[in-house]
C-alpha atoms as a PDB file:
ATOM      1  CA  UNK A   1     -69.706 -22.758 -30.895  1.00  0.00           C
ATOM      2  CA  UNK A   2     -70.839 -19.836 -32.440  1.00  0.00           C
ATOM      3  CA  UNK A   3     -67.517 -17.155 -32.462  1.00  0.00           C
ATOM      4  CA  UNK A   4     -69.036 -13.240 -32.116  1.00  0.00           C
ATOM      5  CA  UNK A   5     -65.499 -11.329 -32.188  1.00  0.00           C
ATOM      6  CA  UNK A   6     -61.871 -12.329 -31.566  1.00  0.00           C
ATOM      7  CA  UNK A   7     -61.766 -10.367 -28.210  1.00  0.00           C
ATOM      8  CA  UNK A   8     -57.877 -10.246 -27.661  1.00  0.00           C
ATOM      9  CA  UNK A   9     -54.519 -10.880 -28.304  1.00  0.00           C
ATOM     10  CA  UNK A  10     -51.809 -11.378 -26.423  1.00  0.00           C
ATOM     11  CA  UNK A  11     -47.812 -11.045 -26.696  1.00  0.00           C
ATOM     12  CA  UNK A  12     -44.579 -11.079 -24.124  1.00  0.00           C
ATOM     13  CA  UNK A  13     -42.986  -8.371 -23.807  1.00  0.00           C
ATOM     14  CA  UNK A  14     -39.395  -8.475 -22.736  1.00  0.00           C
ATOM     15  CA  UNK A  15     -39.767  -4.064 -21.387  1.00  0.00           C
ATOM     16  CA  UNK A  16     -42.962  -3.572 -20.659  1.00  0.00           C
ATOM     17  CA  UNK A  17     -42.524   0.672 -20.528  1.00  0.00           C
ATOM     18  CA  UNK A  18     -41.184   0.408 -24.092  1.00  0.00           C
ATOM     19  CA  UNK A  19     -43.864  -1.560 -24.868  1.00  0.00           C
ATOM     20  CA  UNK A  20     -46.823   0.367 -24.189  1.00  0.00           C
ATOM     21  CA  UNK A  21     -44.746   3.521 -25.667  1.00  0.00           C
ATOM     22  CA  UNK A  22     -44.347   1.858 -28.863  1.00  0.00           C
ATOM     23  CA  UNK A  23     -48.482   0.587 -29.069  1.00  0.00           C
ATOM     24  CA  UNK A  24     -49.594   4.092 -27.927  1.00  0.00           C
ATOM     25  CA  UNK A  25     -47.080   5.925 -30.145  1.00  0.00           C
ATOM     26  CA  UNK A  26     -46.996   4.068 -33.052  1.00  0.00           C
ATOM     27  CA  UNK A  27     -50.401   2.112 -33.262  1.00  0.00           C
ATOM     28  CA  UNK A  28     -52.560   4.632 -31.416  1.00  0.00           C
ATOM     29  CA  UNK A  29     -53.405   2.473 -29.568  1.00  0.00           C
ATOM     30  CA  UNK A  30     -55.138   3.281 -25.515  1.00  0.00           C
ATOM     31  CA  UNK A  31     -54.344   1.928 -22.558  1.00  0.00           C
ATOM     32  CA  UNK A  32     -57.454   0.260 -20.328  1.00  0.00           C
ATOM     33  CA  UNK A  33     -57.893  -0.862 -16.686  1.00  0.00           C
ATOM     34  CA  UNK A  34     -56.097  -4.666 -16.194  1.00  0.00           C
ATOM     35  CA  UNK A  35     -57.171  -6.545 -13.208  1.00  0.00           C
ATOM     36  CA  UNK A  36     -54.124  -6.687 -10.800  1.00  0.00           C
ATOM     37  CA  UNK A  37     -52.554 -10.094 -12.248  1.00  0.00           C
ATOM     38  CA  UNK A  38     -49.411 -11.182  -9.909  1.00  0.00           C
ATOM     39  CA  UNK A  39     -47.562 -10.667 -13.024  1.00  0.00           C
ATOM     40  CA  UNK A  40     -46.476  -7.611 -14.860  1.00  0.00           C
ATOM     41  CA  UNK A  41     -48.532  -6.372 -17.924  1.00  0.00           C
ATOM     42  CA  UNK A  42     -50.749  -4.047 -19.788  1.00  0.00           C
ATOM     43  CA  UNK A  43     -54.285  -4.050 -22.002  1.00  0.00           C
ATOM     44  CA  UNK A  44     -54.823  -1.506 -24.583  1.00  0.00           C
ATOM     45  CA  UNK A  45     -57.798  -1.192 -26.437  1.00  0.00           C
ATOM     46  CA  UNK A  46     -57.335  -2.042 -29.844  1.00  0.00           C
ATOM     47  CA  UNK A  47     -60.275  -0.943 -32.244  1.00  0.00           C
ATOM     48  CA  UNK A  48     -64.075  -0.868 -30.958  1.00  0.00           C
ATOM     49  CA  UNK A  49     -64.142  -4.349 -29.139  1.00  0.00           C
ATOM     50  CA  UNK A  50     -60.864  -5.476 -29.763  1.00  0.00           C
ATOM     51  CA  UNK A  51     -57.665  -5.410 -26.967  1.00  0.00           C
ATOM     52  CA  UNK A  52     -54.261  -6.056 -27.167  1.00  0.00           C
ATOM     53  CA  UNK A  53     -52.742  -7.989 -23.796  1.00  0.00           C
ATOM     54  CA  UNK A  54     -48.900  -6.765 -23.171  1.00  0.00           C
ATOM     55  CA  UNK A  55     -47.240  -9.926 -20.838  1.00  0.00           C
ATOM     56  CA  UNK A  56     -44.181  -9.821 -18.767  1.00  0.00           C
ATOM     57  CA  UNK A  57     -42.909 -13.644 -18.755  1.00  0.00           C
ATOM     58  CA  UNK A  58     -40.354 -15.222 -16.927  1.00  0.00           C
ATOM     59  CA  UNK A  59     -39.921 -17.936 -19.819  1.00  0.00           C
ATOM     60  CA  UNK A  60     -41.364 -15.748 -22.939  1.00  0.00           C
ATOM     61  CA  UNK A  61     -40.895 -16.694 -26.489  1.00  0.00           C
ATOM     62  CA  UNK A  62     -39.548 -14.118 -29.169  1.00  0.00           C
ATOM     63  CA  UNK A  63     -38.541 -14.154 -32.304  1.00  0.00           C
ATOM     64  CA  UNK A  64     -34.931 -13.229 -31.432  1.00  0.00           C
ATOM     65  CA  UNK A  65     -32.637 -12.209 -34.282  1.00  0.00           C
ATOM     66  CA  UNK A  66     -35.249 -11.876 -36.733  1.00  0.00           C
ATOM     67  CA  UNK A  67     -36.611  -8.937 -38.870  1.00  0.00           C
ATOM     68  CA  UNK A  68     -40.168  -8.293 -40.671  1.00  0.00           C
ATOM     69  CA  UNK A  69     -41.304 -11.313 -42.505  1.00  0.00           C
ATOM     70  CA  UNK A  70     -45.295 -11.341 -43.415  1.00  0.00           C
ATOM     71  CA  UNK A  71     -45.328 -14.842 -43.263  1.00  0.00           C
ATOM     72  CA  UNK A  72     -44.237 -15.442 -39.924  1.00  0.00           C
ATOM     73  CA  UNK A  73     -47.057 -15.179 -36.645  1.00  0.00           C
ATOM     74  CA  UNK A  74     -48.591 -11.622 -36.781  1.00  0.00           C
ATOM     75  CA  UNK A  75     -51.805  -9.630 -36.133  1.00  0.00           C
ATOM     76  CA  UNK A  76     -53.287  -7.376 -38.329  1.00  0.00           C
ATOM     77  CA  UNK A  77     -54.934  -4.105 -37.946  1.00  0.00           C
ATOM     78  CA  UNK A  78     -56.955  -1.990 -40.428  1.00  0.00           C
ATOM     79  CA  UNK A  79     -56.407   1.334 -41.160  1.00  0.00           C
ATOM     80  CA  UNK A  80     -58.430   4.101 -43.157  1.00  0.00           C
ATOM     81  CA  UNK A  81     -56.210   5.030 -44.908  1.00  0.00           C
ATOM     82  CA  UNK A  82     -53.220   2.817 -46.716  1.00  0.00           C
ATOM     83  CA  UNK A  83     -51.490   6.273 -48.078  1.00  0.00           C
ATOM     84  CA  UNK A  84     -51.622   8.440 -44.645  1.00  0.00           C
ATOM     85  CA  UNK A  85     -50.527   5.254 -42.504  1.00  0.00           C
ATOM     86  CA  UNK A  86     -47.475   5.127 -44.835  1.00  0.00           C
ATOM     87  CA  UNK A  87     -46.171   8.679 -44.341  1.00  0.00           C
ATOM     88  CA  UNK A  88     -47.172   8.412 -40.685  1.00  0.00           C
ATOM     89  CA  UNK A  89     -44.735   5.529 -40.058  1.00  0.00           C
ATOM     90  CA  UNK A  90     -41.893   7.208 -42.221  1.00  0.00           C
ATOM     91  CA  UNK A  91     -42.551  10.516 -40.537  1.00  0.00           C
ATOM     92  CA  UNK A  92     -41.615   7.945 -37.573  1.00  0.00           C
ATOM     93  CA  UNK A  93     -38.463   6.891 -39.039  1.00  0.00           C
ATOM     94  CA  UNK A  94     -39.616   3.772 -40.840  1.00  0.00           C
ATOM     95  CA  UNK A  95     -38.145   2.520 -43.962  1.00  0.00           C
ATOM     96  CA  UNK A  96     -38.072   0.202 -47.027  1.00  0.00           C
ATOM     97  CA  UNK A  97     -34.596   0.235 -47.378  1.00  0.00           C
ATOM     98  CA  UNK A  98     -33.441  -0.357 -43.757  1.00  0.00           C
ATOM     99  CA  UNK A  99     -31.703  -3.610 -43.032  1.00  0.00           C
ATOM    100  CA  UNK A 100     -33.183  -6.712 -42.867  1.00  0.00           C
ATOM    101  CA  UNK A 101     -32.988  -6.683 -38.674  1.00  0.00           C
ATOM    102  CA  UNK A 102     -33.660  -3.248 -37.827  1.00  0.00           C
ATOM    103  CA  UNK A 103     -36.715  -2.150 -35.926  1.00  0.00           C
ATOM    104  CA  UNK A 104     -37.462   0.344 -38.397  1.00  0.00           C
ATOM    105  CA  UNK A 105     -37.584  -1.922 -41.269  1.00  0.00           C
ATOM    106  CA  UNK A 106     -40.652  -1.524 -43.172  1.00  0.00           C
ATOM    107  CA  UNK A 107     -42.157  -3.384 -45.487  1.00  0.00           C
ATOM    108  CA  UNK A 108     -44.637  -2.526 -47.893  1.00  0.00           C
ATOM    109  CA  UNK A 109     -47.114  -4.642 -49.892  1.00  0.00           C
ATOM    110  CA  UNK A 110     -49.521  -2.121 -52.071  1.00  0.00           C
ATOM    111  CA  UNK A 111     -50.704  -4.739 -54.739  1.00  0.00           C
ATOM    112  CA  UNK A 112     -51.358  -8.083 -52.466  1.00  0.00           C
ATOM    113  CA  UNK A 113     -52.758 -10.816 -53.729  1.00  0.00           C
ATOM    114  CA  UNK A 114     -55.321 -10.710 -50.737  1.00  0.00           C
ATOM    115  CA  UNK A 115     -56.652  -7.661 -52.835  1.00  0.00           C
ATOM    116  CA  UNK A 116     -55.972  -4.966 -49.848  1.00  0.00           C
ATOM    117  CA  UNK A 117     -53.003  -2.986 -49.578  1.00  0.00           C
ATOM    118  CA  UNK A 118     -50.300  -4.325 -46.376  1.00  0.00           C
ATOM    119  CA  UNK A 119     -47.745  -3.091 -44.585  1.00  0.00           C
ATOM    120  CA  UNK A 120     -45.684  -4.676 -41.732  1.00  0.00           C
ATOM    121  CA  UNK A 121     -43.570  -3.671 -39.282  1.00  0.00           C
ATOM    122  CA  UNK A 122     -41.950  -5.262 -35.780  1.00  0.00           C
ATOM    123  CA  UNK A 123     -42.631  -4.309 -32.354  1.00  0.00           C
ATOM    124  CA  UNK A 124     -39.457  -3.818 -30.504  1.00  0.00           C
ATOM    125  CA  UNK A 125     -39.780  -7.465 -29.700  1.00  0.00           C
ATOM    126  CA  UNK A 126     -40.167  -8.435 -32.872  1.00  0.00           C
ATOM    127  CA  UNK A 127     -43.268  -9.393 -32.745  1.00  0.00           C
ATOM    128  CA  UNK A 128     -44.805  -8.539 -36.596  1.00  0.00           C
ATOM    129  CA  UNK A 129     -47.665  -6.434 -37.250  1.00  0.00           C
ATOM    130  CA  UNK A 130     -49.147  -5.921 -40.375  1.00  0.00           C
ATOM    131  CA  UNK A 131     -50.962  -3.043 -41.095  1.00  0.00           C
ATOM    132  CA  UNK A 132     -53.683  -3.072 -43.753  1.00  0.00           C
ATOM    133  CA  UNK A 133     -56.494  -0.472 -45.561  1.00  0.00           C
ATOM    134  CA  UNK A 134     -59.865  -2.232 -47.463  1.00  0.00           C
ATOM    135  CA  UNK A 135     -58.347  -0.457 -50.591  1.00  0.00           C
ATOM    136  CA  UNK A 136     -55.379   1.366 -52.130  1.00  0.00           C
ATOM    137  CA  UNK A 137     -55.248   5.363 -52.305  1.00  0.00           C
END
């Protein structure tokens, strides 16, 4: 097997109009042509090659009740700029010091071990997204 690109990923989604407001709003994220499944749903181009796959689901999976935790499943995306994507998502209402299960929590990881700055955030299924820049500025 020789692996060129992870082409997509894919995640219920329990309102699929919120949805595709929160990846457009918050990620930047476009929305692209999806062959007309027999199931609700939505693709949105995520990066140069890369999509995300929104899935209505009769019998989803979500991580109900819980709030931002890095080491729970998550995708990443990389950002320019570590600094500008931070005051973006608190210019959205995003915070440090929100509670543990709100939607806005933010997290915020500047010094990772990994050696690249992180930030996370939910979805408003709670999926978790971290959000990442090559270096700190």
């Amino acid at each position: 097997m020789d692996i060129e690109v992870l082409h997509h990923v894919s995640l219920t989604v329990s309102n699929l109009e919120r949805s595709i407001l929160f990846y457009r709003e918050i990620l930047g994220l476009e929305q692209i042509p999806r062959p007309p499944f027999p199931f609700g749903g939505a693709w949105l181009r995520l990066g140069e090659e890369q999509e995300l796959h929104l899935i209505v689901h009769t019998n989803p999976t979500y991580r109900e009740g819980k709030g931002v935790d890095s080491r729970d499943v998550h995708f990443a995306a990389r950002v320019k700029s570590y600094a500008q994507t931070l005051e973006f998502l608190r210019s959205k209402g995003y915070r440090e010091d929100a509670p543990e299960q709100d939607l806005m929590k933010l997290l915020t990881n500047p010094h990772s071990l990994t050696g690249y700055p992180q930030l996370y955030i939910i979805d408003p299924d709670r999926h978790v997204i971290e959000i990442n820049a090559d270096r700190l500025d």
